[in-house]
Protein backbone atom coordinates (compact mmCIF):
# COMPACT_ATOMS: atom_id res chain seq x y z
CA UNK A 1 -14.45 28.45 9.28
CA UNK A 2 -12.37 25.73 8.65
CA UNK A 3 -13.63 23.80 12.24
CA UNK A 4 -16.90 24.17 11.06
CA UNK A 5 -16.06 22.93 7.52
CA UNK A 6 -14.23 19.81 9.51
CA UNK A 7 -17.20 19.27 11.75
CA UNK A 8 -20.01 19.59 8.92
CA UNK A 9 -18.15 16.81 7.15
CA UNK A 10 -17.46 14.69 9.43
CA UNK A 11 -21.00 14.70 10.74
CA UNK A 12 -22.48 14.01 7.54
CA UNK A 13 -19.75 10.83 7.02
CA UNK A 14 -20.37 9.62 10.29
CA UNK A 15 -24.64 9.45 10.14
CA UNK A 16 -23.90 8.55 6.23
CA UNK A 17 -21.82 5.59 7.51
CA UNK A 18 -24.57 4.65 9.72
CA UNK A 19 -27.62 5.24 7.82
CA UNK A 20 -25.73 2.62 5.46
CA UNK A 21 -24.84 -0.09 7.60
CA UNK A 22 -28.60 0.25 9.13
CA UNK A 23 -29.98 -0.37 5.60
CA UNK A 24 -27.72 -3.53 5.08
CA UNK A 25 -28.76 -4.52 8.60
CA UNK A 26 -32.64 -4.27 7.67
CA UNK A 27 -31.77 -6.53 4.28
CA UNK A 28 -34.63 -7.72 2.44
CA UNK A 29 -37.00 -5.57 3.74
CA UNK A 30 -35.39 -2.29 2.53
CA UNK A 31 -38.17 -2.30 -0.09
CA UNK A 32 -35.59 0.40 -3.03
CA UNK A 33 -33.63 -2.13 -4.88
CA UNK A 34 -32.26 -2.55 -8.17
CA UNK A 35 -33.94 -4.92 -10.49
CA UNK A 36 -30.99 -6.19 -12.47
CA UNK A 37 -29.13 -7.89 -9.31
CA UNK A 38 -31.35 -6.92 -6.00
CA UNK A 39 -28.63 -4.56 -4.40
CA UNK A 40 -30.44 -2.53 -2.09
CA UNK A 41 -30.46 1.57 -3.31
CA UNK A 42 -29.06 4.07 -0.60
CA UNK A 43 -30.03 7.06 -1.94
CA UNK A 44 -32.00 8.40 0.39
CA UNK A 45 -28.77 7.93 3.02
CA UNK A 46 -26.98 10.99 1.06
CA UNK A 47 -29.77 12.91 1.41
CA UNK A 48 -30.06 12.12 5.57
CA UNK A 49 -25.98 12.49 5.84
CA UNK A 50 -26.01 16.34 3.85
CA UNK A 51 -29.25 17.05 5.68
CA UNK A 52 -27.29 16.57 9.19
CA UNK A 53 -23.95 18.47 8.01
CA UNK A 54 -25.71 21.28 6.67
CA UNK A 55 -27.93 22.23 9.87
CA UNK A 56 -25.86 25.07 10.97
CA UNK A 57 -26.86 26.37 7.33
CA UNK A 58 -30.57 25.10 7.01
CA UNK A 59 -31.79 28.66 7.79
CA UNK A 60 -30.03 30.40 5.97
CA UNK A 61 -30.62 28.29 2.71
CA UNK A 62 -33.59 29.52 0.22
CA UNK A 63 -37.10 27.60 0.94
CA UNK A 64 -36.98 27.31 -2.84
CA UNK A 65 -33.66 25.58 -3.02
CA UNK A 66 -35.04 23.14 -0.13
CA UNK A 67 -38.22 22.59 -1.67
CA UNK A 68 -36.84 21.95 -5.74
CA UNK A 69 -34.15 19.26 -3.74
CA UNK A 70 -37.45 17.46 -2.10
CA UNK A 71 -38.92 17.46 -5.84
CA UNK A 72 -36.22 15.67 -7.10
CA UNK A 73 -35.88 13.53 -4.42
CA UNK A 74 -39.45 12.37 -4.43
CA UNK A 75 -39.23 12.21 -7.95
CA UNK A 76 -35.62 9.62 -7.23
CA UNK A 77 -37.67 7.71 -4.87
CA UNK A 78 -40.94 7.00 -7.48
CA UNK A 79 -38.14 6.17 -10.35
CA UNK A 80 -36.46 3.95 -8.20
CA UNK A 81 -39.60 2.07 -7.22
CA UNK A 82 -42.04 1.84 -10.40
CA UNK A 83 -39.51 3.11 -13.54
CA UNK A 84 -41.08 6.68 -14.29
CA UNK A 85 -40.91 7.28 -17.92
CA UNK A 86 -38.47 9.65 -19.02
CA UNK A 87 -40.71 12.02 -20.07
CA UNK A 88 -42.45 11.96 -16.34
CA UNK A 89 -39.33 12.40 -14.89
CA UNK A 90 -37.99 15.09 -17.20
CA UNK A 91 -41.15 17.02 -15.80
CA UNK A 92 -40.24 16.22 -11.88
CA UNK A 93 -36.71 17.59 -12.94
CA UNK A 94 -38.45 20.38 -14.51
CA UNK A 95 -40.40 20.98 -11.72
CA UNK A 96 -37.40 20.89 -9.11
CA UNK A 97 -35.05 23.27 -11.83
CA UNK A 98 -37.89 25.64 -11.96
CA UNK A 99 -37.44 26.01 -8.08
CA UNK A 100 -34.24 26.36 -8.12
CA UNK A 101 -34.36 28.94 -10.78
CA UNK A 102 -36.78 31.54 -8.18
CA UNK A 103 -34.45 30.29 -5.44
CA UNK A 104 -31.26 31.45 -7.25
CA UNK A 105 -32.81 34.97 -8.94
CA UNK A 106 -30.16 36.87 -7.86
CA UNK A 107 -27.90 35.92 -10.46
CA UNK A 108 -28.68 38.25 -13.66
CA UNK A 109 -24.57 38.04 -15.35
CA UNK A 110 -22.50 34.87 -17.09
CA UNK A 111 -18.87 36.06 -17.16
CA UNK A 112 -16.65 34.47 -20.52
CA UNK A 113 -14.11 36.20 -20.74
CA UNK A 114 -15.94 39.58 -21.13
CA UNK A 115 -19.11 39.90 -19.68
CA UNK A 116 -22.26 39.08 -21.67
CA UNK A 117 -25.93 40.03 -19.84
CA UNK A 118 -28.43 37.86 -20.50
CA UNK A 119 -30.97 39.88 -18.94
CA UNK A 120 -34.09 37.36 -17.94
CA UNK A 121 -32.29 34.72 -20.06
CA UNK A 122 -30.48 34.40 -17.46
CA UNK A 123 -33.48 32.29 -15.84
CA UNK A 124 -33.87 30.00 -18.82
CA UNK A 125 -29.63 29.21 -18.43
CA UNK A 126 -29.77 28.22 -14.69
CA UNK A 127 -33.03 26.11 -15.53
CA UNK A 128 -31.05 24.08 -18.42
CA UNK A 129 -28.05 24.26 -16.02
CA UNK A 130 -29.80 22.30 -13.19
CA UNK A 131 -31.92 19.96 -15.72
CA UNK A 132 -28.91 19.19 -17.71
CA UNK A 133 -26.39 18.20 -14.61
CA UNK A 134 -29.31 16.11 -12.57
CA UNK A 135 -29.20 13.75 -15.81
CA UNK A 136 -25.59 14.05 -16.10
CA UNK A 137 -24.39 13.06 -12.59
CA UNK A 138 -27.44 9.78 -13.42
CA UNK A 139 -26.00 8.68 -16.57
CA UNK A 140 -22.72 8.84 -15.19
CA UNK A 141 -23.19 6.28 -12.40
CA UNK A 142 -22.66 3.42 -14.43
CA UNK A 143 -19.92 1.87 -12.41
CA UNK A 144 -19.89 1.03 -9.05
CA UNK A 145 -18.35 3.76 -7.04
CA UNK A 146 -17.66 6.26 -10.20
CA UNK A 147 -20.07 8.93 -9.74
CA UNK A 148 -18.55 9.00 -6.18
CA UNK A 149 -14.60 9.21 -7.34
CA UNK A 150 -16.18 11.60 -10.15
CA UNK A 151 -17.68 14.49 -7.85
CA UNK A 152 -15.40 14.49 -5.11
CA UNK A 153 -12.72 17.06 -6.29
CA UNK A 154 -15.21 19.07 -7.95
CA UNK A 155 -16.51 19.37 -4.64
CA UNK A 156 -13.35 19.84 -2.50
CA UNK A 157 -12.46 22.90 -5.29
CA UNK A 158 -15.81 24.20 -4.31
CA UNK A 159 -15.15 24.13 -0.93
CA UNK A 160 -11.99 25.96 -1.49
CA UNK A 161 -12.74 29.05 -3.39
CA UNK A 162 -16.50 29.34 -1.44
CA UNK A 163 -13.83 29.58 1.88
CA UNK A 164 -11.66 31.85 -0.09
CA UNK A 165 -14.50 34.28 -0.75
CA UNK A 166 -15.90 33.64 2.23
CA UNK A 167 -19.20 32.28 1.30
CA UNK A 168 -20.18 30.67 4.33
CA UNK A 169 -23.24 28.82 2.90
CA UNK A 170 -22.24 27.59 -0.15
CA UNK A 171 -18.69 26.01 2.01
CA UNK A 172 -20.94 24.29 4.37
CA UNK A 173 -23.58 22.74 1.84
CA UNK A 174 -20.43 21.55 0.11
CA UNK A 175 -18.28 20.26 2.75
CA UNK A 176 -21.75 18.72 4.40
CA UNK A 177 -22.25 17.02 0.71
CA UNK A 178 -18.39 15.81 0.59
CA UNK A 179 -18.93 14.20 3.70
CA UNK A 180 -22.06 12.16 2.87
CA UNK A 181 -20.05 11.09 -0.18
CA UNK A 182 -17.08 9.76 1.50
CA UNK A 183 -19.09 7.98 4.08
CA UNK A 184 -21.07 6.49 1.36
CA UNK A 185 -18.42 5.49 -1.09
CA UNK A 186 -17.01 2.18 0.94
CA UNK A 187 -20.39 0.92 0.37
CA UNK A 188 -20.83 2.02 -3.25
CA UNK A 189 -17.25 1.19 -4.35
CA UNK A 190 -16.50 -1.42 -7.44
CA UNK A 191 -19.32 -4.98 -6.17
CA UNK A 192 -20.20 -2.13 -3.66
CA UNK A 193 -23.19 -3.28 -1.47
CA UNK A 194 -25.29 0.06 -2.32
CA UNK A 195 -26.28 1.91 -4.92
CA UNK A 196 -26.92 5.48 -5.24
CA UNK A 197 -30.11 4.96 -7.83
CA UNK A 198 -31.81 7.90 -8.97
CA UNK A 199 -32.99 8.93 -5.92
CA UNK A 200 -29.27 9.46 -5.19
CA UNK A 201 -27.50 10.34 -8.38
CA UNK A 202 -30.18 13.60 -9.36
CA UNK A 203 -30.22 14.94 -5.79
CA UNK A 204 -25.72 14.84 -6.24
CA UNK A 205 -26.59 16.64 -9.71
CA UNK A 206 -29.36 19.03 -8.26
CA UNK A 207 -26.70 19.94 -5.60
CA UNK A 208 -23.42 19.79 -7.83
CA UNK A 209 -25.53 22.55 -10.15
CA UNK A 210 -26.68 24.68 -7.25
CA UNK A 211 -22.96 24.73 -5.97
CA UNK A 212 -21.76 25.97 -9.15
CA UNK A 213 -24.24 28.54 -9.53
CA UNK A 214 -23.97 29.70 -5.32
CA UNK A 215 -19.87 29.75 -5.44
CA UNK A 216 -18.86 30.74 -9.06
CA UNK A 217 -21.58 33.78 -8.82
CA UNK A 218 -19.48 37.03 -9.23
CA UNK A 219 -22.51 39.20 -7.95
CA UNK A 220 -22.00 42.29 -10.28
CA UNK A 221 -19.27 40.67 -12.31
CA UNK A 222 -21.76 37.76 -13.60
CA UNK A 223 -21.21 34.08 -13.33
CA UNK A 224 -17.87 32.22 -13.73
CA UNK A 225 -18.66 29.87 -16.54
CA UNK A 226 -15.32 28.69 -17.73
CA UNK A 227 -14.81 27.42 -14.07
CA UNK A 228 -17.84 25.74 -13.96
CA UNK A 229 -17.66 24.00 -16.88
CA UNK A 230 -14.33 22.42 -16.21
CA UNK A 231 -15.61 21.29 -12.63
CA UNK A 232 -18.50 19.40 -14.62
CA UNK A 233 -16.56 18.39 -17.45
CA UNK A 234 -16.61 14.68 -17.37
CA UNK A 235 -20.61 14.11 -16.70
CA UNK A 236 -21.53 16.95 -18.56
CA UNK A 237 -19.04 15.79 -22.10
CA UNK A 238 -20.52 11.98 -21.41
CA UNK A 239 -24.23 13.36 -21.40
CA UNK A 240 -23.27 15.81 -24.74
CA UNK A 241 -21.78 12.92 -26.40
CA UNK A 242 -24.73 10.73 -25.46
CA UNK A 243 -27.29 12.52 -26.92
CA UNK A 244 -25.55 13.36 -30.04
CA UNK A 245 -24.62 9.49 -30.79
CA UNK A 246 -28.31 8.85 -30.06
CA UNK A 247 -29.54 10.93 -32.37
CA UNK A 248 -26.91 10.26 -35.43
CA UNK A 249 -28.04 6.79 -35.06
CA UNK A 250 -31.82 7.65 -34.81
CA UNK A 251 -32.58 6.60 -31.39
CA UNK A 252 -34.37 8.30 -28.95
CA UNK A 253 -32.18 10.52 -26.45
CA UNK A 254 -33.64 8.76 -23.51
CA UNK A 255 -33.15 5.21 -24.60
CA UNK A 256 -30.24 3.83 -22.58
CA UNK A 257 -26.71 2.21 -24.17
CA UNK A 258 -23.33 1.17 -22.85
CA UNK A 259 -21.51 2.76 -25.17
CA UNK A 260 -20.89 5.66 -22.54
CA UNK A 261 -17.01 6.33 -22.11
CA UNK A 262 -16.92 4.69 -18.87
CA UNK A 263 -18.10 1.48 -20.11
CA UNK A 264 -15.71 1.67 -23.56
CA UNK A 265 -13.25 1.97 -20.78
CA UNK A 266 -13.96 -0.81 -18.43
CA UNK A 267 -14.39 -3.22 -21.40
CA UNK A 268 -11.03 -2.44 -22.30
CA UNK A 269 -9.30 -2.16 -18.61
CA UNK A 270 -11.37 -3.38 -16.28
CA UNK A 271 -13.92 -1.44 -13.84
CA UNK A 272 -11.36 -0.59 -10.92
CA UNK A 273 -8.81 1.14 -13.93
CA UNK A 274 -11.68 2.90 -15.34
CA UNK A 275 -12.71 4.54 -12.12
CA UNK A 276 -9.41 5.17 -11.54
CA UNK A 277 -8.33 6.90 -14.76
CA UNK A 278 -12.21 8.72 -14.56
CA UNK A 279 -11.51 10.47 -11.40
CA UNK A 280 -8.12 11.24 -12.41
CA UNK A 281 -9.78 13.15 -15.26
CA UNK A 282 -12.00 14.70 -13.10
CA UNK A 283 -8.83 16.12 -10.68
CA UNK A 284 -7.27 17.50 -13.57
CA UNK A 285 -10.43 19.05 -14.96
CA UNK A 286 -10.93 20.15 -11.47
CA UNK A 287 -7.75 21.90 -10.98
CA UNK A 288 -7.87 23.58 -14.33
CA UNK A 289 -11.08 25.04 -13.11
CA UNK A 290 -9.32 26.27 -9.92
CA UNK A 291 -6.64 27.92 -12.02
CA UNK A 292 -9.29 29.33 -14.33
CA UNK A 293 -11.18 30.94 -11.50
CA UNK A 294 -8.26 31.84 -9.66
CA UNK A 295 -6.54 33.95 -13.35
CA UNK A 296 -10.50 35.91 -12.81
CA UNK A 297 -12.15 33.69 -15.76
């Protein structure tokens, strides 16, 4: 497995790489760009690069699964373009969660400790588990290259205990995703000429979720929450945080701010230290998850 692993990776940096460098090449008439400084959005380059490393998979993947990742993508692609409104885009994420929800239905158990079934609540937990970590991946891409640094040993913990238990198809979709990342984040780093937009940060959350929910599953023994919390732990706090300031000072939830943590902590240090310390919280977090999964939580 691990060849394949290697190859699927590699594959997906390599066409990543190039899909990038062709959309810098075609400069202003890459029509996705942002509107605060013009950089051109590369979103749609993660989704080629994963598409490319996950082929010896593609079969064997749910058509649900496929089709709630083109939802979300389509929906990426419209936001990045015209500005959806949030509730419009809450319903494409609905939509694409939804999806996901019929193409993960064999999961019926969450594991805490002891195990608690849900029965068909189980349905309504993976929906708010997808919605919830397609908007937190997005609000954390704030900084240039952070979302990047942020997901990457979430990932490569993934990719370890899905080759441990031998799940072929969830090691491949996350080896094939870790390798469009890597190619990608040289152009997304800090005054990085790309950014992942929304077309680029919800398909990393749609995937990051269906991961979780595809590796952590413990078939009869339910779902490995503790694990899977602690792999999400920085995007998913920011976003609980987020909405809770929001509402304590009576704004709406979807009205944007920069009082995230990873702008508090670039005002203070600088962009580069704030990445830096961010995904050093995020390999801690990650490894605590390992060691969680690892003692059976």
């Amino acid at each position: 497995m691990v060849v394949t692993l290697l190859t699927a990776a590699l594959l997906s940096l390599a066409v990543t790489m190039v899909c990038a460098l062709l959309i810098l090449r075609a400069g202003r008439s890459w029509p996705l760009r942002a509107a605060d400084d013009g950089r051109p959005i590369g979103g749609p380059v993660l989704l080629v690069g994963t598409l490319v490393g996950m082929i010896p998979i593609f079969c064997d993947l749910n058509p649900f699964l496929l089709a709630g990742a083109a939802v979300i993508v389509l929906v990426g692609l419209i936001d990045d373009q015209i500005d959806l409104s949030p509730w419009y885009k809450l319903l494409g994420q609905g939509i694409a969660a939804t999806l996901a929800v019929f193409g993960l239905s064999s999961l019926h158990l969450i594991s805490l400790g002891t195990t608690v079934y849900l029965g068909s609540a189980q349905r309504v937990v993976t929906f708010l588990w997808v919605v919830v970590l397609m908007n937190a991946v997005n609000l954390i891409d704030g900084l240039d290259g952070l979302a990047i640094a942020t997901l990457l040993p979430p990932l490569t913990v993934l990719i370890i205990i899905a080759s441990l238990l031998g799940n072929y198809v969830g090691a491949i979709l996350a080896a094939a995703m870790l390798g469009a990342l890597v190619g990608f984040y040289p152009f997304n780093r800090h005054r990085g000429r790309l950014l992942l937009g929304d077309t680029g940060a919800e398909l990393l959350g749609y995937l990051l979720a269906i991961l979780t929910l595809m590796i952590l599953n413990r078939g009869p023994k339910g779902w490995s929450i503790l694990p899977a919390l602690f792999l999400v732990a920085l995007p998913l706090s920011d976003t609980v945080f987020a909405v809770i300031r929001r509402i304590v000072r009576g704004q709406s939830i979807f009205q944007g701010d920069k009082r995230h943590i990873h702008h508090r902590l670039a005002t203070r240090f600088g962009v580069r230290k704030a990445v830096a310390i961010l995904a050093g919280t995020s390999i801690v977090s990650s490894g605590i998850a390992f060691l969680l999964w690892w003692a059976g939580g």
